[in-house]
PDB file of N, CA and C in Angstrom:
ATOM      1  N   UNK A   1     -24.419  -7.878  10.362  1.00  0.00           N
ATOM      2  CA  UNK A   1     -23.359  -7.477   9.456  1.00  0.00           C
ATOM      3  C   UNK A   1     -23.519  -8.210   8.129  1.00  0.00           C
ATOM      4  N   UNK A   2     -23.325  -7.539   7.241  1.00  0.00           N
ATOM      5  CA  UNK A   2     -23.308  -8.222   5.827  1.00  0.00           C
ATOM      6  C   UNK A   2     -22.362  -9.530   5.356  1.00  0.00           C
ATOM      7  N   UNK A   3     -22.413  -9.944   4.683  1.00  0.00           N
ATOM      8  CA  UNK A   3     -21.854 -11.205   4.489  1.00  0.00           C
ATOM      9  C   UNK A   3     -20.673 -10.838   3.343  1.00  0.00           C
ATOM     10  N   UNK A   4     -19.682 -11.811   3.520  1.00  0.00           N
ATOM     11  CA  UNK A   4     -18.479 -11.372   2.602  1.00  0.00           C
ATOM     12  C   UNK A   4     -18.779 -11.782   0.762  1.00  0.00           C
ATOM     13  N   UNK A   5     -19.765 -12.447   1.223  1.00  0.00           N
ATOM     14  CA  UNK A   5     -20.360 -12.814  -0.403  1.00  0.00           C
ATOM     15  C   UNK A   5     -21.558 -11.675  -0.704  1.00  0.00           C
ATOM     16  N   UNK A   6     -22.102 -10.541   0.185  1.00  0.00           N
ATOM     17  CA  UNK A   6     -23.048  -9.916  -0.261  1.00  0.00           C
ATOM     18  C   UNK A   6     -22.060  -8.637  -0.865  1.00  0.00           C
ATOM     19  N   UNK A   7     -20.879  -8.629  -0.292  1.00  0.00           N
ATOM     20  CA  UNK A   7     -20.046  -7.358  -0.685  1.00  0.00           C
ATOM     21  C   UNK A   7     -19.308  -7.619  -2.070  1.00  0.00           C
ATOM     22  N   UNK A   8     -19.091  -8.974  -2.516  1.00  0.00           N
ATOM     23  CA  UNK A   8     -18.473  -9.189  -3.308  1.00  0.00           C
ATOM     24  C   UNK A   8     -19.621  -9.110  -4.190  1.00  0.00           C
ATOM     25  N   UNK A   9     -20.777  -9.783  -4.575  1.00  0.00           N
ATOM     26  CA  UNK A   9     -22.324  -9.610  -5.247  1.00  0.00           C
ATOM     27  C   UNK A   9     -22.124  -7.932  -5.838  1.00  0.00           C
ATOM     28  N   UNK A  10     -22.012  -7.211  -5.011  1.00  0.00           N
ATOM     29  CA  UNK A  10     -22.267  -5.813  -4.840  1.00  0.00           C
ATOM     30  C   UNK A  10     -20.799  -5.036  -4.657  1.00  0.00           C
ATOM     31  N   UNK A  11     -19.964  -5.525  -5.349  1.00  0.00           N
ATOM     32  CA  UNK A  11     -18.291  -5.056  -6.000  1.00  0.00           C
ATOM     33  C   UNK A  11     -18.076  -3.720  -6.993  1.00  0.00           C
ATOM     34  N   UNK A  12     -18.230  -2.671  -6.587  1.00  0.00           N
ATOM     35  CA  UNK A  12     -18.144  -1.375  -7.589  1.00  0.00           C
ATOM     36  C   UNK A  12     -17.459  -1.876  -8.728  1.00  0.00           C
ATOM     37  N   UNK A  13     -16.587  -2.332  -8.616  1.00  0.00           N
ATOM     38  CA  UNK A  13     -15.706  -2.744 -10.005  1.00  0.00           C
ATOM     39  C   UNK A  13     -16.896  -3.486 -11.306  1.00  0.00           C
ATOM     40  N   UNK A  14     -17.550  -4.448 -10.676  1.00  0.00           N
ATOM     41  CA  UNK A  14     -18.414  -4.982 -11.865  1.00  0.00           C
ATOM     42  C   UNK A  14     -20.007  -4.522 -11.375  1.00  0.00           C
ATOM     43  N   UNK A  15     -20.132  -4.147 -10.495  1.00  0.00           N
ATOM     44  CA  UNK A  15     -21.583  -3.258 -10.713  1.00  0.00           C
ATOM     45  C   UNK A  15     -22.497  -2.657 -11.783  1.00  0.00           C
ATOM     46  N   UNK A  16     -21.385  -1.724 -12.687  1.00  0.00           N
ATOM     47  CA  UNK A  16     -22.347  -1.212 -13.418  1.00  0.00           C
ATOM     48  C   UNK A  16     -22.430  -2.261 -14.750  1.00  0.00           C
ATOM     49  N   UNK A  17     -21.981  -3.473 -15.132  1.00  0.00           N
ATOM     50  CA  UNK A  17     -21.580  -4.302 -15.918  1.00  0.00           C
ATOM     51  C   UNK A  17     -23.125  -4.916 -15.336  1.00  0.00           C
ATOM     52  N   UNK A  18     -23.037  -5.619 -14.202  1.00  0.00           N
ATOM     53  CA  UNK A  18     -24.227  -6.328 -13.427  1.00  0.00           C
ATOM     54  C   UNK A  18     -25.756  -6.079 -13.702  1.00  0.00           C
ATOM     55  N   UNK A  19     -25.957  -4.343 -13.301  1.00  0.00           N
ATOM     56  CA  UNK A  19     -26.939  -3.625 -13.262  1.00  0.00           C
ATOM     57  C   UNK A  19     -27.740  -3.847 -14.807  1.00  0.00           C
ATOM     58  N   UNK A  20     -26.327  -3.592 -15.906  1.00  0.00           N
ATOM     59  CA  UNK A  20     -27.065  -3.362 -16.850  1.00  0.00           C
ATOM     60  C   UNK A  20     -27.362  -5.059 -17.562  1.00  0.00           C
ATOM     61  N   UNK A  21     -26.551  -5.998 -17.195  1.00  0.00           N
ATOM     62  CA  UNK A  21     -27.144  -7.154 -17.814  1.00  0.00           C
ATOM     63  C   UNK A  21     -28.524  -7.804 -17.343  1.00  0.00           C
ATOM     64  N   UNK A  22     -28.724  -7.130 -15.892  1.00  0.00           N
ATOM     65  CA  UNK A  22     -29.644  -7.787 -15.187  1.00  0.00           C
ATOM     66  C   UNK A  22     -29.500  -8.638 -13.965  1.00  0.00           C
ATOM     67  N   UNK A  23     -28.621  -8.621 -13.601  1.00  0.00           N
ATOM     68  CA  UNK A  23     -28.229  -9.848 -12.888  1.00  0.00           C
ATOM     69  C   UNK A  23     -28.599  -8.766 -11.475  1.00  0.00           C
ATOM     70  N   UNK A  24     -28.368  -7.757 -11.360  1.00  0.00           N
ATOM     71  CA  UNK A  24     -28.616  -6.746 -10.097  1.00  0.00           C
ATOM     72  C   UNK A  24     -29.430  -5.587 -10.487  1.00  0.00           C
ATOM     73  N   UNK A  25     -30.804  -5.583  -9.935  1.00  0.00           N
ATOM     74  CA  UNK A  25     -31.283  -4.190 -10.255  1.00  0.00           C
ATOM     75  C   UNK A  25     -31.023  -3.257  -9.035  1.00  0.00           C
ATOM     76  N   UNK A  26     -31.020  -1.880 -10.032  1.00  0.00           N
ATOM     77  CA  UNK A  26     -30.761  -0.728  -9.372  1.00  0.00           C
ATOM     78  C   UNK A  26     -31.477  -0.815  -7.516  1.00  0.00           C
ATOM     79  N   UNK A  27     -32.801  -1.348  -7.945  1.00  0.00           N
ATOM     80  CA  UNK A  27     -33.023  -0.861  -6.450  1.00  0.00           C
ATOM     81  C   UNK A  27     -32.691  -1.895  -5.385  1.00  0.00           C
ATOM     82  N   UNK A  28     -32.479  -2.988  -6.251  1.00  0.00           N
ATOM     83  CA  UNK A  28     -31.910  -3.788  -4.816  1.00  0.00           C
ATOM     84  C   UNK A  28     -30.365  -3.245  -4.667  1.00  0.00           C
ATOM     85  N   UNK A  29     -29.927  -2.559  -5.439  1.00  0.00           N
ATOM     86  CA  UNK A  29     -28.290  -2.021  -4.778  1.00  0.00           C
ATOM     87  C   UNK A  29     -28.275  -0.853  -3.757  1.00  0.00           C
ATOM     88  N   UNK A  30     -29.808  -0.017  -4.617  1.00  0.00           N
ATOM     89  CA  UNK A  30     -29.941   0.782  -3.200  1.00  0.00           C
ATOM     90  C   UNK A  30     -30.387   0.240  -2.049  1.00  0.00           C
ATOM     91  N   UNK A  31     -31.505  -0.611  -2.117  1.00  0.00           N
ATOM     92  CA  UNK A  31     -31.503  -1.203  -0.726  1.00  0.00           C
ATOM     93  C   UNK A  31     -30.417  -1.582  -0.056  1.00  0.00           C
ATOM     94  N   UNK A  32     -29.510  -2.207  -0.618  1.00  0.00           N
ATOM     95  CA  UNK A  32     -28.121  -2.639   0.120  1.00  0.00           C
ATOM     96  C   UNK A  32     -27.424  -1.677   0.146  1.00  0.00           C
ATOM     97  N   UNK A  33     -27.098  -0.377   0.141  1.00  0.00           N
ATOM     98  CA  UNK A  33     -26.771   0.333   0.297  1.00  0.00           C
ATOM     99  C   UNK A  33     -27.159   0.993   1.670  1.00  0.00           C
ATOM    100  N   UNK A  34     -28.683   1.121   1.383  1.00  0.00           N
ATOM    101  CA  UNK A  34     -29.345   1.999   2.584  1.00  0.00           C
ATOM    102  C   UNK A  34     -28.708   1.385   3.728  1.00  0.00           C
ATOM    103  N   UNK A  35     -28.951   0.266   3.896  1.00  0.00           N
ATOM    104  CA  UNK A  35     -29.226  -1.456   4.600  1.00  0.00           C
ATOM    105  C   UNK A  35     -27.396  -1.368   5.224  1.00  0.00           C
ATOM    106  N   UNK A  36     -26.222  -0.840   4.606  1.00  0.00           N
ATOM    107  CA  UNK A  36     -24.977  -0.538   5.005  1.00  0.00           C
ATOM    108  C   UNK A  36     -25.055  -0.133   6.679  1.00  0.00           C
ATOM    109  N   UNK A  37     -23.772  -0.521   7.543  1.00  0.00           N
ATOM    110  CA  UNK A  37     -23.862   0.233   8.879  1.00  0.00           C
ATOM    111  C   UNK A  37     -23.536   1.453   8.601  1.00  0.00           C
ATOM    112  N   UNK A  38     -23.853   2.317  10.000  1.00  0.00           N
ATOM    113  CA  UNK A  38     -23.273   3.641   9.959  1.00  0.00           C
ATOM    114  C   UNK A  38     -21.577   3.726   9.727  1.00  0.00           C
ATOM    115  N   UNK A  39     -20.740   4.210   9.138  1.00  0.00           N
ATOM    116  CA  UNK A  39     -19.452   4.352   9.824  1.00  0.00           C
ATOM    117  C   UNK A  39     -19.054   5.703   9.468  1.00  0.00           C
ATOM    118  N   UNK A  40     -19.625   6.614   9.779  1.00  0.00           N
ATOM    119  CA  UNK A  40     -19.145   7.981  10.178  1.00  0.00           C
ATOM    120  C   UNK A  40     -18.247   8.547  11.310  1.00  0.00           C
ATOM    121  N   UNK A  41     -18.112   7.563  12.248  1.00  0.00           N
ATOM    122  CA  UNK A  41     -16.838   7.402  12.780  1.00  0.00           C
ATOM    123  C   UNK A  41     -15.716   6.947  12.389  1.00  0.00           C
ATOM    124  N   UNK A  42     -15.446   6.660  11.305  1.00  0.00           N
ATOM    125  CA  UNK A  42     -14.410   6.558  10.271  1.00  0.00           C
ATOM    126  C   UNK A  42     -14.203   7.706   9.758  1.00  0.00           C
ATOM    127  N   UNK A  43     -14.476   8.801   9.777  1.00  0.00           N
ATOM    128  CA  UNK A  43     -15.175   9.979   8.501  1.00  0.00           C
ATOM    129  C   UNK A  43     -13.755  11.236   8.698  1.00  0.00           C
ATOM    130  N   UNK A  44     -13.760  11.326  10.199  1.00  0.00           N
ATOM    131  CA  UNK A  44     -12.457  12.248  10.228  1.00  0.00           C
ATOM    132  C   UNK A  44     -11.116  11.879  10.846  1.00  0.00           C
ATOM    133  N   UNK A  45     -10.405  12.200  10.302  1.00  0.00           N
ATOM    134  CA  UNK A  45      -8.833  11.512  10.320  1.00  0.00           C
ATOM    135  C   UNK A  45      -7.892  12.135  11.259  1.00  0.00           C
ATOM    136  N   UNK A  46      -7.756  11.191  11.392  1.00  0.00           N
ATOM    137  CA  UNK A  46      -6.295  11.819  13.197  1.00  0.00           C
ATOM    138  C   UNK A  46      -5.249  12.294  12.458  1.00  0.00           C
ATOM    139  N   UNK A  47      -4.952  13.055  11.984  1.00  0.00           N
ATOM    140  CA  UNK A  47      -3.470  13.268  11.639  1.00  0.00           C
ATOM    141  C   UNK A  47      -2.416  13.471  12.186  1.00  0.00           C
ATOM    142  N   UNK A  48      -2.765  13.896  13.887  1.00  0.00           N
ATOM    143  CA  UNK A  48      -1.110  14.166  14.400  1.00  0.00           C
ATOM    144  C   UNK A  48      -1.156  12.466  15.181  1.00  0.00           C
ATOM    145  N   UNK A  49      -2.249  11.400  14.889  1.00  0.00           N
ATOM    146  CA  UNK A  49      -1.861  10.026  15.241  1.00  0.00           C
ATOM    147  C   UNK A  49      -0.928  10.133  13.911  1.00  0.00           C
ATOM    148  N   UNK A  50      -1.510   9.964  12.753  1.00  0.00           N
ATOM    149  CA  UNK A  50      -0.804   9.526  11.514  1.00  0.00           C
ATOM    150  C   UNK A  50       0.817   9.757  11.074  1.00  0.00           C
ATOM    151  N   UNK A  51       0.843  11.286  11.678  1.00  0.00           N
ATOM    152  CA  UNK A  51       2.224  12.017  11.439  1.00  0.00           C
ATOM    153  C   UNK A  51       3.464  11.001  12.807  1.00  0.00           C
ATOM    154  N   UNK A  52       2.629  10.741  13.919  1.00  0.00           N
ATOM    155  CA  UNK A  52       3.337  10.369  14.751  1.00  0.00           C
ATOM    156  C   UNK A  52       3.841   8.909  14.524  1.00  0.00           C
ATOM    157  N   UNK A  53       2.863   8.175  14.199  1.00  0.00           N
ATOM    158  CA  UNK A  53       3.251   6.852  13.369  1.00  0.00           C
ATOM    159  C   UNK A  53       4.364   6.904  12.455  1.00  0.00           C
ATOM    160  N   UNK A  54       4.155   7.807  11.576  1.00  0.00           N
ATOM    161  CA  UNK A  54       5.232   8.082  10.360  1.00  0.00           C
ATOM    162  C   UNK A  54       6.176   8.124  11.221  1.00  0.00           C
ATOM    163  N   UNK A  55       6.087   8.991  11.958  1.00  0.00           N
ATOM    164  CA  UNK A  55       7.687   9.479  12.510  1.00  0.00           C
ATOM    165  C   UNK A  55       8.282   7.907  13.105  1.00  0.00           C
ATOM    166  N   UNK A  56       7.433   7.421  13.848  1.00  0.00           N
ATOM    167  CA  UNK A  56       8.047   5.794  14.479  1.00  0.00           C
ATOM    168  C   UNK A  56       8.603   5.597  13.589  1.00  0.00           C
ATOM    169  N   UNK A  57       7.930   5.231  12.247  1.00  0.00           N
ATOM    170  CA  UNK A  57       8.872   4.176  11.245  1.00  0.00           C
ATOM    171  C   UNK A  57       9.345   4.669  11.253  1.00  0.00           C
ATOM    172  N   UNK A  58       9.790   5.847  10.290  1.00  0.00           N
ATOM    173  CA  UNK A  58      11.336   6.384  10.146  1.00  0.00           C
ATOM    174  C   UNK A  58      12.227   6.269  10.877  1.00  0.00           C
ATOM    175  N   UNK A  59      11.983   6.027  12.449  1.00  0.00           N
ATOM    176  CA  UNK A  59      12.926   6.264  13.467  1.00  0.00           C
ATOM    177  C   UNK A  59      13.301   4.791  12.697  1.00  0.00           C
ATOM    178  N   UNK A  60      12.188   3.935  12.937  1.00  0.00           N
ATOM    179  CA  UNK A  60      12.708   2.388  13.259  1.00  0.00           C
ATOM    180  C   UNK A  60      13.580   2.012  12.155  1.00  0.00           C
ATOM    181  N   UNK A  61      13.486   2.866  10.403  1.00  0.00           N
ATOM    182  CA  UNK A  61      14.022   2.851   9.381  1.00  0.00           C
ATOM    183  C   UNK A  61      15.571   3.154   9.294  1.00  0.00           C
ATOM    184  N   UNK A  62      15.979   3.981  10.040  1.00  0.00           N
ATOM    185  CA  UNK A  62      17.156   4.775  10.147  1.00  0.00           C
ATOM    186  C   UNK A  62      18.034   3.939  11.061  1.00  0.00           C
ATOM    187  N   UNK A  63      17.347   3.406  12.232  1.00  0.00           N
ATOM    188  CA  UNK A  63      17.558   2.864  13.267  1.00  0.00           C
ATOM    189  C   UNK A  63      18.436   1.008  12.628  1.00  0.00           C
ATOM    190  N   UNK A  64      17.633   0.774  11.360  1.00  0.00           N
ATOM    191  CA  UNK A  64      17.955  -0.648  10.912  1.00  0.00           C
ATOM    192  C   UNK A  64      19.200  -0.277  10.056  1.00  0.00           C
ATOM    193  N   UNK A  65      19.241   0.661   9.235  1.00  0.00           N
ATOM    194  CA  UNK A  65      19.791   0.903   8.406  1.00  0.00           C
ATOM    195  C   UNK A  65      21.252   1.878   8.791  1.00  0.00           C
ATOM    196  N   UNK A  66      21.327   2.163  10.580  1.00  0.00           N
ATOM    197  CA  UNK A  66      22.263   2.184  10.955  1.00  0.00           C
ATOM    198  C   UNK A  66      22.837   1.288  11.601  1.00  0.00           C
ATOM    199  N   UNK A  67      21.863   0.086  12.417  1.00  0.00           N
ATOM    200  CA  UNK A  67      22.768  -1.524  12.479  1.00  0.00           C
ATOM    201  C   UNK A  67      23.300  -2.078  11.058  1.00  0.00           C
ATOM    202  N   UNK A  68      22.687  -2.224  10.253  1.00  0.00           N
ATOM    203  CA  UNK A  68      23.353  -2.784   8.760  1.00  0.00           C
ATOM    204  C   UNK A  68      24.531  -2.230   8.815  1.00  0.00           C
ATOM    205  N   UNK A  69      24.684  -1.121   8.523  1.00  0.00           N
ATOM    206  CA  UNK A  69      25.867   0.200   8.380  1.00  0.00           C
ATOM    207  C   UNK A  69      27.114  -0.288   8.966  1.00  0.00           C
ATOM    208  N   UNK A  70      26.837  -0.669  10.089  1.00  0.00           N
ATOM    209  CA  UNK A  70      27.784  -0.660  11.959  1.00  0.00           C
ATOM    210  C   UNK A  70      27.814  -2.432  11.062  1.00  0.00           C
ATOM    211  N   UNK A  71      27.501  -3.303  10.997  1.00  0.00           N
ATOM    212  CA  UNK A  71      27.491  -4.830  10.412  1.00  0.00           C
ATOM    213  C   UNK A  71      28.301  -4.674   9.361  1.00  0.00           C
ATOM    214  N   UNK A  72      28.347  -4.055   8.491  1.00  0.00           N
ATOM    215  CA  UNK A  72      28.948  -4.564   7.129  1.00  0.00           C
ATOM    216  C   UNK A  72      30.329  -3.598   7.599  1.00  0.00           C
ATOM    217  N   UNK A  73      30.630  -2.397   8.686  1.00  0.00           N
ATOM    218  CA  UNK A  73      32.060  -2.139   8.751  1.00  0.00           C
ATOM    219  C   UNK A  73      32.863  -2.866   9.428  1.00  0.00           C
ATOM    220  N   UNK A  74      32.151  -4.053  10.335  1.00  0.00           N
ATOM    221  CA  UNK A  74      32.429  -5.161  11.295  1.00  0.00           C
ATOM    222  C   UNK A  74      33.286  -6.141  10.512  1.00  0.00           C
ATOM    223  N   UNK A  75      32.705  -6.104   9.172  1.00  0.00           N
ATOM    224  CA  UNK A  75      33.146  -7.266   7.897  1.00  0.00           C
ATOM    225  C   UNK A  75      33.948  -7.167   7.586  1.00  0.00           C
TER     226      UNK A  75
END
């Protein structure tokens, strides 16, 4: 696995700043690139996990914000 200092080296944000002063040439970024793991199992997205999650919070949202509710008529 790559190192947390090779990802930061190789930071899209100052990359093309890097490339062109010299400090990183092009092909060693492709090598580190190539050189990346697979994660194409990342690639397609669960959505009825995602939608179902959503729905938890909200429950748990509604759920707080009807103890508060029930608390402050206690007061």
């Amino acid at each position: 696995m790559k190192s947390s200092a090779d990802f930061s080296r190789f930071d899209s944000r100052l990359l093309e700043r890097k490339i062109k002063s010299g400090e990183i040439s092009q092909e060693e970024y492709d090598k580190w690139l190539a050189e990346l793991p697979d994660s194409s199992e990342y690639l397609e997205i669960d959505e009825d996990h995602i939608t179902a999650d959503a729905a938890a919070d909200n429950e748990e949202t509604s759920d707080e914000e009807t103890s508060d509710d029930e608390t402050e008529a206690d007061e």
